[in-house]
Protein backbone atom coordinates (compact mmCIF):
# COMPACT_ATOMS: atom_id res chain seq x y z
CA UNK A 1 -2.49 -18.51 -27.59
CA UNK A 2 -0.13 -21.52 -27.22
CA UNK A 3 3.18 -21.17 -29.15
CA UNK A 4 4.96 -24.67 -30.35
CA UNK A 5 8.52 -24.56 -30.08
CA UNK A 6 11.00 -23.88 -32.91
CA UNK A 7 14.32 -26.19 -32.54
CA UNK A 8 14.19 -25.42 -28.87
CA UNK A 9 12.90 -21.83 -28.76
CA UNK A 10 9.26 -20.10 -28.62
CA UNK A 11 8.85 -18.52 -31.91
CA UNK A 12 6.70 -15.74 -30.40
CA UNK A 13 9.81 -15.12 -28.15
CA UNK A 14 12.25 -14.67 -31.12
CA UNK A 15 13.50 -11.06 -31.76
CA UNK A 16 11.67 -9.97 -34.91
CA UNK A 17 14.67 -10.09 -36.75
CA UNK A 18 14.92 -14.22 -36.54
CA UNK A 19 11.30 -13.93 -37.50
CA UNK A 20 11.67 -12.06 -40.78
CA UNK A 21 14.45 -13.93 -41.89
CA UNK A 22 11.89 -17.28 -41.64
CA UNK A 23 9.77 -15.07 -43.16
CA UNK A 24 11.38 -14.45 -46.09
CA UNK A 25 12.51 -17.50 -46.79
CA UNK A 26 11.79 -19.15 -50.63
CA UNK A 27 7.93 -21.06 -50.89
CA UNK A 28 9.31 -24.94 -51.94
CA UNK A 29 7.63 -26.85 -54.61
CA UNK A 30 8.29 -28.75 -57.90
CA UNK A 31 11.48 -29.67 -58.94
CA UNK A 32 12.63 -29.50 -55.35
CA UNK A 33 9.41 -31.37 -53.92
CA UNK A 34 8.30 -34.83 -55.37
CA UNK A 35 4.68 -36.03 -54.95
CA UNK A 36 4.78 -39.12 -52.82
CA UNK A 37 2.46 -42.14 -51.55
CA UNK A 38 5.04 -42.97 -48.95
CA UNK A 39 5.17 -42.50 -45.29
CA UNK A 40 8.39 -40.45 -46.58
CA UNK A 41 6.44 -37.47 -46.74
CA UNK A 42 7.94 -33.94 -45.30
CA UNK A 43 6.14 -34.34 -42.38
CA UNK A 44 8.08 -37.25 -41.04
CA UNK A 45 11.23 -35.72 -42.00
CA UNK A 46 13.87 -34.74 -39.51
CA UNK A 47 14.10 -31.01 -41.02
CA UNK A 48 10.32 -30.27 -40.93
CA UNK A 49 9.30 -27.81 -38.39
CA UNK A 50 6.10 -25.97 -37.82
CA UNK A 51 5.46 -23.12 -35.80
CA UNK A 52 2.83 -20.54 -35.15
CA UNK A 53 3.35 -16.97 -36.94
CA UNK A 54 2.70 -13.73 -34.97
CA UNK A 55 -1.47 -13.56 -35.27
CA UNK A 56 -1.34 -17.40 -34.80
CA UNK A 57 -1.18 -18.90 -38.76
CA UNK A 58 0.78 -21.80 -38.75
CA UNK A 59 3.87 -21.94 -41.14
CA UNK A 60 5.66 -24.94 -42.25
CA UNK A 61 9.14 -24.83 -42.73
CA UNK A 62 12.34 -27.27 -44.10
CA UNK A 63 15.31 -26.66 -42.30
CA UNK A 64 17.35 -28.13 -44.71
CA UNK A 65 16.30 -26.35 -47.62
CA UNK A 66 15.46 -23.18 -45.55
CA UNK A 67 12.16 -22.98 -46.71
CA UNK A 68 8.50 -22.26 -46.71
CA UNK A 69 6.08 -25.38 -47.32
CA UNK A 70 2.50 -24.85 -48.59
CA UNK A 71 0.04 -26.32 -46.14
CA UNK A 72 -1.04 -30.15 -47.81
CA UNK A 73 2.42 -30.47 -49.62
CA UNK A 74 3.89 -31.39 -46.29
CA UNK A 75 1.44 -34.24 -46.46
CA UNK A 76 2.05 -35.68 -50.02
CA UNK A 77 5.58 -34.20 -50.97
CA UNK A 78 8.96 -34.97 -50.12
CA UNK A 79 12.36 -33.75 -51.34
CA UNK A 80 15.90 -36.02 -51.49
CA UNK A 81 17.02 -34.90 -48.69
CA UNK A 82 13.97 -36.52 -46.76
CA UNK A 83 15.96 -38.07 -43.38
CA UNK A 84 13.87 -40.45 -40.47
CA UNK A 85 14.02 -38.24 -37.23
CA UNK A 86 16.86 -39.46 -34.77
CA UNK A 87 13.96 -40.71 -32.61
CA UNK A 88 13.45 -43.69 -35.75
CA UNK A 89 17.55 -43.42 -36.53
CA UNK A 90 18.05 -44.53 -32.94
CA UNK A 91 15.80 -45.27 -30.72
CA UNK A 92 14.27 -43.35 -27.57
CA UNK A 93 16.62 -43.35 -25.61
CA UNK A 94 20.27 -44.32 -26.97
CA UNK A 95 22.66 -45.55 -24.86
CA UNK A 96 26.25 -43.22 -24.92
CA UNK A 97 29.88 -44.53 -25.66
């Protein structure tokens, strides 16, 4: 089973405390999410993670919002809050003051 990372850390590796709180966390949808024919979709937001659940189901999540997205509404939805990752906000590899 291959894990993908969760801001930095193996989900499958969290104590199954961190896990429940994700968990538990509110499902997102109308007012919060708008229906969109953008590439500003929740998927190309910098707060959109996605991560696979013990048994494997993948689980969408906004970090901003700290919540749940339904699987296709990170593909046509978006919220307010929708922000280009830093890789768009400023390039690969950004040079440092």
């Amino acid at each position: 089973m291959v894990t993908l990372p969760l801001a930095g850390l193996e989900l499958s590796r969290l104590e199954p405390s961190r896990w429940e709180a994700i968990e538990d966390w509110p499902w997102l949808g109308h007012p919060l999410l708008n229906a969109t024919r953008s590439r500003k979709v929740c998927m190309t937001c910098h707060w959109f993670r996605h991560h696979a659940a013990p048994g494997g189901i993948p689980v969408l999540t906004c970090q901003l919002h700290q919540g749940l997205l339904a699987h296709g509404d990170h593909l046509t939805h978006r919220c307010s809050g929708w922000t280009d990752d830093l890789h768009r906000q400023r390039g690969w590899a950004p040079e440092v003051a």
